[in-house]
PDB file of N, CA and C in Angstrom:
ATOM      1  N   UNK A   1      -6.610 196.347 172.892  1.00  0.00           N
ATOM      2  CA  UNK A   1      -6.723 197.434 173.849  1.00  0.00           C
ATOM      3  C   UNK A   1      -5.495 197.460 174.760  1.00  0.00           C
ATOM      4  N   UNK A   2      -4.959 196.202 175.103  1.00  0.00           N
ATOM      5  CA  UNK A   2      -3.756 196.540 175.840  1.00  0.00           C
ATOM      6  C   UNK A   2      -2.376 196.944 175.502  1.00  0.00           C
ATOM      7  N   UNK A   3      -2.583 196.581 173.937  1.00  0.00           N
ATOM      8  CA  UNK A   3      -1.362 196.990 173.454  1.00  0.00           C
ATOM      9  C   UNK A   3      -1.503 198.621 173.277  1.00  0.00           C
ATOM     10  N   UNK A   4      -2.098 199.570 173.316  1.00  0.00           N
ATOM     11  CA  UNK A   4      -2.364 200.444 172.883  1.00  0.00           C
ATOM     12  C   UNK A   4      -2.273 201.234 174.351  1.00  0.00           C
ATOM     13  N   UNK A   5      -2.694 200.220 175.396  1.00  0.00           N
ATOM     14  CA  UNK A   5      -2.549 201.082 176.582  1.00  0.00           C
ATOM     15  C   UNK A   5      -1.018 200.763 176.769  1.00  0.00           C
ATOM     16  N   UNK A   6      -0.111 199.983 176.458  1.00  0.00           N
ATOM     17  CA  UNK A   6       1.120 199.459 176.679  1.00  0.00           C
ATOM     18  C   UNK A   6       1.835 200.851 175.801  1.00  0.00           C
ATOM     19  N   UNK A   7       1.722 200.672 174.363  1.00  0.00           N
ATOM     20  CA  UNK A   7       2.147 201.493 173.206  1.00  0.00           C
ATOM     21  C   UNK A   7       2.144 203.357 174.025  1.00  0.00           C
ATOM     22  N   UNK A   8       0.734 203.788 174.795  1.00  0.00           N
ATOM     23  CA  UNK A   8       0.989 204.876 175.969  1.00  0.00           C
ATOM     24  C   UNK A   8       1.649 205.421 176.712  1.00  0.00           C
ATOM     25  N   UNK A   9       1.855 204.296 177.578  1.00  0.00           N
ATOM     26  CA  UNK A   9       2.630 204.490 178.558  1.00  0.00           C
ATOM     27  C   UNK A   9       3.985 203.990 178.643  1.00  0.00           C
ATOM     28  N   UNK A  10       4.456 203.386 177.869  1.00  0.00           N
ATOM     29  CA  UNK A  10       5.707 202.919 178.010  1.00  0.00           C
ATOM     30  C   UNK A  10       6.783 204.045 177.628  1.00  0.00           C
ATOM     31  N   UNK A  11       6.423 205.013 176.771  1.00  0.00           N
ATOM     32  CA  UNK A  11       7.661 206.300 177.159  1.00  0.00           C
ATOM     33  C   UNK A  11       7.454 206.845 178.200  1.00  0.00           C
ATOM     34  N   UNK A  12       6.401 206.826 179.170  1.00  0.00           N
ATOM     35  CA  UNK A  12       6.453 207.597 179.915  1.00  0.00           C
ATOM     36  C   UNK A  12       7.025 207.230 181.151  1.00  0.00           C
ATOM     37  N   UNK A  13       7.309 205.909 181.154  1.00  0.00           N
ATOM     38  CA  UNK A  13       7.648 205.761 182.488  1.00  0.00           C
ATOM     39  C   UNK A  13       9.969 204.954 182.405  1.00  0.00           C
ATOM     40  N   UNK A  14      10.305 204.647 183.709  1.00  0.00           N
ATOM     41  CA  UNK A  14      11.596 204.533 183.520  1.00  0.00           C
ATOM     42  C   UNK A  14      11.651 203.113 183.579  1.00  0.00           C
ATOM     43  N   UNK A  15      11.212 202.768 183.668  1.00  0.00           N
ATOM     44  CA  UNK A  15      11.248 200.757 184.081  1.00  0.00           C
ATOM     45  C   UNK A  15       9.636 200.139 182.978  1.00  0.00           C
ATOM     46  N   UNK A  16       9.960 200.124 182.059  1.00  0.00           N
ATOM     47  CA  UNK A  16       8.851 200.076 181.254  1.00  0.00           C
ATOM     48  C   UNK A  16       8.902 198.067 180.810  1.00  0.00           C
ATOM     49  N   UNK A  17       9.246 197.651 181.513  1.00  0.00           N
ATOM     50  CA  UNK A  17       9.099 196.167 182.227  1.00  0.00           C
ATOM     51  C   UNK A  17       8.553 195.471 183.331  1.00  0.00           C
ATOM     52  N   UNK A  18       7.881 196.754 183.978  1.00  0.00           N
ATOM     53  CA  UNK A  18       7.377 196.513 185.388  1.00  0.00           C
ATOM     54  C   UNK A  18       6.131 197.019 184.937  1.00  0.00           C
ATOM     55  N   UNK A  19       5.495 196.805 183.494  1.00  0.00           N
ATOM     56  CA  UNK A  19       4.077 197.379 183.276  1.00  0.00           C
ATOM     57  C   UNK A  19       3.601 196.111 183.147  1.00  0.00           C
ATOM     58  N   UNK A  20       2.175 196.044 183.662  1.00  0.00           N
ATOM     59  CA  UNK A  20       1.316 194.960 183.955  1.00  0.00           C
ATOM     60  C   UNK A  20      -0.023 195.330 183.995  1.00  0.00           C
ATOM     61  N   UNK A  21      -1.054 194.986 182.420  1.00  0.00           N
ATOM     62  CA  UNK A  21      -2.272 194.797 182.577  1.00  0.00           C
ATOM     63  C   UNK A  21      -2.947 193.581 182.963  1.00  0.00           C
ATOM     64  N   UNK A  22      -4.589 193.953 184.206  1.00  0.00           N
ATOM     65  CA  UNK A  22      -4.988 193.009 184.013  1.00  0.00           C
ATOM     66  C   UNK A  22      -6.869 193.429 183.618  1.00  0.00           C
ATOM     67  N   UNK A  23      -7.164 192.217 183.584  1.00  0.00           N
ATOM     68  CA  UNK A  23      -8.299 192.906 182.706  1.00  0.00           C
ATOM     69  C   UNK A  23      -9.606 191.808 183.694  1.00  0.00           C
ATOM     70  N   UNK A  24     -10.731 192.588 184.312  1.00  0.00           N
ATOM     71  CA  UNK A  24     -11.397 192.316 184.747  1.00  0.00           C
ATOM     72  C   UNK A  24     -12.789 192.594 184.034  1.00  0.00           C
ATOM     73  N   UNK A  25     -13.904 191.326 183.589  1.00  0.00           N
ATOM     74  CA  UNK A  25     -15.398 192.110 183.158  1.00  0.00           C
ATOM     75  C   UNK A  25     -15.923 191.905 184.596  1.00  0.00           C
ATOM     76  N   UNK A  26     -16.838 192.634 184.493  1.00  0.00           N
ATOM     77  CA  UNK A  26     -17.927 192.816 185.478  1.00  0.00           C
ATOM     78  C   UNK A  26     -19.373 193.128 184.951  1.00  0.00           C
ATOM     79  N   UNK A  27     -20.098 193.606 185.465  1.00  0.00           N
ATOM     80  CA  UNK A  27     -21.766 193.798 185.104  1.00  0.00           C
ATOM     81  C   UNK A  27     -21.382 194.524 183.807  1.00  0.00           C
ATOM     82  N   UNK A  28     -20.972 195.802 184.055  1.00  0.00           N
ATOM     83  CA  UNK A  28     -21.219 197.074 183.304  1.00  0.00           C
ATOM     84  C   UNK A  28     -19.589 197.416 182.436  1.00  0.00           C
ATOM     85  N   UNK A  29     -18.637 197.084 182.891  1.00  0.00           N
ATOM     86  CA  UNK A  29     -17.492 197.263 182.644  1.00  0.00           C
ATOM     87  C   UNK A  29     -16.165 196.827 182.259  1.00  0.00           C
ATOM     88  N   UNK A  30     -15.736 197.007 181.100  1.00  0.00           N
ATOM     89  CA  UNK A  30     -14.628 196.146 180.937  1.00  0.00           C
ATOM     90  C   UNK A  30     -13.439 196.906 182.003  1.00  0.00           C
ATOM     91  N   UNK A  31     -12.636 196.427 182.916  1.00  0.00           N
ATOM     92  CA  UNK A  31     -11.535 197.020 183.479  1.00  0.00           C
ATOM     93  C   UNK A  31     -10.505 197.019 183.406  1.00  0.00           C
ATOM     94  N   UNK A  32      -9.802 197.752 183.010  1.00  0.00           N
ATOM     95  CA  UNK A  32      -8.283 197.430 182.593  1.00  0.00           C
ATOM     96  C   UNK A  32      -7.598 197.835 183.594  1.00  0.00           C
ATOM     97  N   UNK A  33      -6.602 197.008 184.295  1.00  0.00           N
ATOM     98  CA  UNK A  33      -5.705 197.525 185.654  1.00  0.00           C
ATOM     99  C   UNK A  33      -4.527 197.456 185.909  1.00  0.00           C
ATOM    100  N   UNK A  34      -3.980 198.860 185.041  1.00  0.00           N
ATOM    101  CA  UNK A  34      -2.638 199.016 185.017  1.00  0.00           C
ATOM    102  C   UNK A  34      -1.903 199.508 186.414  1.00  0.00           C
ATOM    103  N   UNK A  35      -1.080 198.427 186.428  1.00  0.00           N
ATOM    104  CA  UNK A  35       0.206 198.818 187.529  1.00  0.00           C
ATOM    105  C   UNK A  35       1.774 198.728 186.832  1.00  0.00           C
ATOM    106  N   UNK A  36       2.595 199.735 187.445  1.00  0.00           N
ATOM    107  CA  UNK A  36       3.469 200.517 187.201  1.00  0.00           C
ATOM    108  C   UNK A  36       4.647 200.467 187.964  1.00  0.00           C
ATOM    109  N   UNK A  37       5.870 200.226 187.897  1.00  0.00           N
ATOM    110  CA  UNK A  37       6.692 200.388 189.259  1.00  0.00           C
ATOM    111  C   UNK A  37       6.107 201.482 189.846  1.00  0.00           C
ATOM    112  N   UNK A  38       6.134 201.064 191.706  1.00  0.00           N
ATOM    113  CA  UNK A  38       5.626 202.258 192.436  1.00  0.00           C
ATOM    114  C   UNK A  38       6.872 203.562 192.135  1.00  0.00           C
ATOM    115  N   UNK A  39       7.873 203.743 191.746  1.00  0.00           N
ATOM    116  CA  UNK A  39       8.354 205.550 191.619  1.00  0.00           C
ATOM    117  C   UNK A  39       8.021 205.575 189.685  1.00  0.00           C
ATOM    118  N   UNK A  40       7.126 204.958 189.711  1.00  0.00           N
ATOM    119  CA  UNK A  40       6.502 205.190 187.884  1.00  0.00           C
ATOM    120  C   UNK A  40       4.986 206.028 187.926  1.00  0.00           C
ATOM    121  N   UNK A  41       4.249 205.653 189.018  1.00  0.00           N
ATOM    122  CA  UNK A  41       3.042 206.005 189.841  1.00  0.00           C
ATOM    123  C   UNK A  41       2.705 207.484 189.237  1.00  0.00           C
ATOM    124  N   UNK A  42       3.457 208.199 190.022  1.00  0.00           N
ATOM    125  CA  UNK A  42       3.599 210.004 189.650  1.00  0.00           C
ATOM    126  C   UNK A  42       3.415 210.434 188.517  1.00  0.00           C
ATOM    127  N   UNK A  43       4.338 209.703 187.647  1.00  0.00           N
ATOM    128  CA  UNK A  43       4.523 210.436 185.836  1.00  0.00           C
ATOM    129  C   UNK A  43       3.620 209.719 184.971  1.00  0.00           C
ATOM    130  N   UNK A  44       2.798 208.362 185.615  1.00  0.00           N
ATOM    131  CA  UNK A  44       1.546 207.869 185.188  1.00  0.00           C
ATOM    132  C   UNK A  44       0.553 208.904 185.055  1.00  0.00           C
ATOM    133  N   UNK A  45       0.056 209.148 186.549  1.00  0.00           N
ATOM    134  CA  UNK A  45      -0.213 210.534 186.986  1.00  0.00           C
ATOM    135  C   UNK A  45      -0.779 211.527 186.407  1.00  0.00           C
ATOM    136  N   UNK A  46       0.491 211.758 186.284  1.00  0.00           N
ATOM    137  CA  UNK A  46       0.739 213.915 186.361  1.00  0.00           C
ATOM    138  C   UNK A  46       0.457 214.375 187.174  1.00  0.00           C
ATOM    139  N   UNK A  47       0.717 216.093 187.201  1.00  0.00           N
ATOM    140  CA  UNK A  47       0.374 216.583 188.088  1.00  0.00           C
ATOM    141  C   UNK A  47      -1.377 217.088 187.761  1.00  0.00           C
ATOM    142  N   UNK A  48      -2.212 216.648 189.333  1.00  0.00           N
ATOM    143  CA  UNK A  48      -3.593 217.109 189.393  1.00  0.00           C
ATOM    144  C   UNK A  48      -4.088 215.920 188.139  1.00  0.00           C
ATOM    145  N   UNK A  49      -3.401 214.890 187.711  1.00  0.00           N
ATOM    146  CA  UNK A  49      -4.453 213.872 187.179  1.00  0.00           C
ATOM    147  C   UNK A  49      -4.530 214.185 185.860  1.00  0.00           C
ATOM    148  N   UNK A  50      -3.489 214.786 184.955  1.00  0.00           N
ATOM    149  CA  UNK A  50      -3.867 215.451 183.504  1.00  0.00           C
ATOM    150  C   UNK A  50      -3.508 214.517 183.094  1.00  0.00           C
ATOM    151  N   UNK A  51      -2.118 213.256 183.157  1.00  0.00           N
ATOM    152  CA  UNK A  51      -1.515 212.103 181.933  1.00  0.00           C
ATOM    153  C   UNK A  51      -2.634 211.600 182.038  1.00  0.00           C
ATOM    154  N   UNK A  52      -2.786 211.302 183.552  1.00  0.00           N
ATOM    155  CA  UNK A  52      -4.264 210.052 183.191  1.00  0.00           C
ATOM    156  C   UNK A  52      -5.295 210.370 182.911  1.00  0.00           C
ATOM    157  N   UNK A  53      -5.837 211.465 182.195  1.00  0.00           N
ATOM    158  CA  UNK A  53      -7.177 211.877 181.890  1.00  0.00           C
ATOM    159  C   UNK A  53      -6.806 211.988 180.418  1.00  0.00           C
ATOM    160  N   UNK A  54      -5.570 212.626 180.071  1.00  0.00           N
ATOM    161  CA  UNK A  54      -5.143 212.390 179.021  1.00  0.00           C
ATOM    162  C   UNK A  54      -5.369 210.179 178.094  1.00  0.00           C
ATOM    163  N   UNK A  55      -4.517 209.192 178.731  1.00  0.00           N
ATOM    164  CA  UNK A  55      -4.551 208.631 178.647  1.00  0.00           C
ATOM    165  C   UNK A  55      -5.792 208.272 178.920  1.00  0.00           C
ATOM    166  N   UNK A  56      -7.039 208.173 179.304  1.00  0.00           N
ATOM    167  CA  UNK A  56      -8.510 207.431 179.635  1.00  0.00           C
ATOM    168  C   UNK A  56      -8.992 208.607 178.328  1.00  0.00           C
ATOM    169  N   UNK A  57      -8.756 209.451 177.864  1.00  0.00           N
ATOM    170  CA  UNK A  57      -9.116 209.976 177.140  1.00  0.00           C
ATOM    171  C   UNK A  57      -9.362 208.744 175.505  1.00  0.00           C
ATOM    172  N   UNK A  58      -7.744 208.978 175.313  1.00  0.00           N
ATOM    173  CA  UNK A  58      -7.413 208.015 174.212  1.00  0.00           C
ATOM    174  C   UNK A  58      -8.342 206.530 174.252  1.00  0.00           C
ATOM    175  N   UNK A  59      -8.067 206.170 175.501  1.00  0.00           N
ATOM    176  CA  UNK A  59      -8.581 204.482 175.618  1.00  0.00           C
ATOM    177  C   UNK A  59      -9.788 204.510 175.385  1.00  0.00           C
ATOM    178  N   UNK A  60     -10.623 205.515 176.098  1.00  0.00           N
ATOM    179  CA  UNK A  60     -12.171 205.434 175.735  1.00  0.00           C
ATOM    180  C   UNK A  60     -12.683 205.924 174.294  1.00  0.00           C
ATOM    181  N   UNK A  61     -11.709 206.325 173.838  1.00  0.00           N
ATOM    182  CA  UNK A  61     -12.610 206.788 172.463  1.00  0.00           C
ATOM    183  C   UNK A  61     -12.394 205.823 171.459  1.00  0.00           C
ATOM    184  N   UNK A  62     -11.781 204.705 171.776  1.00  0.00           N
ATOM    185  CA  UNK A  62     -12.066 203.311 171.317  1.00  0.00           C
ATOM    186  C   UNK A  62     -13.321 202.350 171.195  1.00  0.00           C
ATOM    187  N   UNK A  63     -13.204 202.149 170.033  1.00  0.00           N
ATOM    188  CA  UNK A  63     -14.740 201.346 170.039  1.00  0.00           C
ATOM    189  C   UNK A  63     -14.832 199.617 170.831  1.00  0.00           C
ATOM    190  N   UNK A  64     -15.054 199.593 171.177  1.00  0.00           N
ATOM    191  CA  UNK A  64     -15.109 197.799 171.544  1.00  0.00           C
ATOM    192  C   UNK A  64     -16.469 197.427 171.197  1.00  0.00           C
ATOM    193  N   UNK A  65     -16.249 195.919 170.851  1.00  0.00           N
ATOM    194  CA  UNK A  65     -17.727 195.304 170.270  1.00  0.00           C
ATOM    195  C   UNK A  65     -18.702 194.687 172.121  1.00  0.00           C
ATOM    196  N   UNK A  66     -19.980 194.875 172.039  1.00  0.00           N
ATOM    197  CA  UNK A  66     -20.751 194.252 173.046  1.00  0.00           C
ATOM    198  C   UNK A  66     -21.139 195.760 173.909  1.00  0.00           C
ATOM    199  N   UNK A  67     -22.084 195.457 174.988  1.00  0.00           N
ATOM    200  CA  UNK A  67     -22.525 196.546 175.812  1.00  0.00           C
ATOM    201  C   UNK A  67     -21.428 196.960 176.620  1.00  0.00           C
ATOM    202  N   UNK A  68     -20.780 196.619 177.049  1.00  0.00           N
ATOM    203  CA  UNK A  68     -19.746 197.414 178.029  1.00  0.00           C
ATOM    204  C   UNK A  68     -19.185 198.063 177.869  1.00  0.00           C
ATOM    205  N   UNK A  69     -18.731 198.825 178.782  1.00  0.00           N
ATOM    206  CA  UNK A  69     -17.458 200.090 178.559  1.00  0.00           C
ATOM    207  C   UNK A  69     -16.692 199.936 179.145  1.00  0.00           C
ATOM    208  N   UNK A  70     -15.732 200.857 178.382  1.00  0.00           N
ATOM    209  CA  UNK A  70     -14.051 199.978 178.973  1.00  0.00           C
ATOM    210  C   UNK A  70     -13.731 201.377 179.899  1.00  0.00           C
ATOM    211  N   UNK A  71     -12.864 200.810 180.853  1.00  0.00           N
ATOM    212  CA  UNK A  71     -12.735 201.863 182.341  1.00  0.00           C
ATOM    213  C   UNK A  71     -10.956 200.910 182.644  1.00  0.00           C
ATOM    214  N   UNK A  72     -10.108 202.322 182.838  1.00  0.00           N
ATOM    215  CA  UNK A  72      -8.934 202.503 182.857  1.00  0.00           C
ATOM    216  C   UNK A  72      -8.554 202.504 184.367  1.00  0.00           C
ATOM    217  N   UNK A  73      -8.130 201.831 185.211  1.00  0.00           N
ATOM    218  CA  UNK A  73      -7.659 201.899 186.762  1.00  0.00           C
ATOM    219  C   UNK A  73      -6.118 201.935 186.535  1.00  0.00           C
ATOM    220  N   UNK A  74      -5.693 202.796 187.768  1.00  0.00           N
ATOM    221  CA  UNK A  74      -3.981 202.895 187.849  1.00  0.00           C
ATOM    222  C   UNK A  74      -4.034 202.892 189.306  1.00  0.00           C
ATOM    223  N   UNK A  75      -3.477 201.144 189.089  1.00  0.00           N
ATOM    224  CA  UNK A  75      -3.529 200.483 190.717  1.00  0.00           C
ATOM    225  C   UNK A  75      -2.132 201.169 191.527  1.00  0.00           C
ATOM    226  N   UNK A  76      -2.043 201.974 192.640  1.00  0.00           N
ATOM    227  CA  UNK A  76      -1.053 201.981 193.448  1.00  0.00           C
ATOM    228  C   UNK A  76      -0.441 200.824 194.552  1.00  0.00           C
ATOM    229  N   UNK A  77      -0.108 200.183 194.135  1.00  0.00           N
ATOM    230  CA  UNK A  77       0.233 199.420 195.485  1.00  0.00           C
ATOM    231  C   UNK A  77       1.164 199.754 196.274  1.00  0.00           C
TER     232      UNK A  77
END
């Protein structure tokens, strides 16, 4: 799953060395928590939220084995 979120986003952004998943379970959720150089943030983005709906699009229609579902975060720091 991370390579695939890596394989995503890495044309899209300009510093594609400053990408960093981390991966949290919890009750209900697998979390994946991509951070980005902060001027990478935006074109993660898009405008009004379309790359990243685009991208959570792709990730979720992935199957993973067990009850959870996998959930896409794009940490700003």
């Amino acid at each position: 799953m991370k390579q695939l979120i890596i394989a995503i986003v890495k044309p899209l952004v300009s510093d594609p060395d400053a990408i960093k998943i981390t991966t949290v379970q919890d009750a209900h959720f697998l979390n994946f928590n991509l951070t980005v150089a902060p001027n990478d943030v935006g074109r993660v983005i898009g405008k009004h939220g379309r790359v990243a709906q685009a991208i959570r699009t792709v990730v979720y229609s992935v199957r993973i084995d067990g009850p959870s579902k996998v959930r896409l975060n794009i940490v700003d720091d």
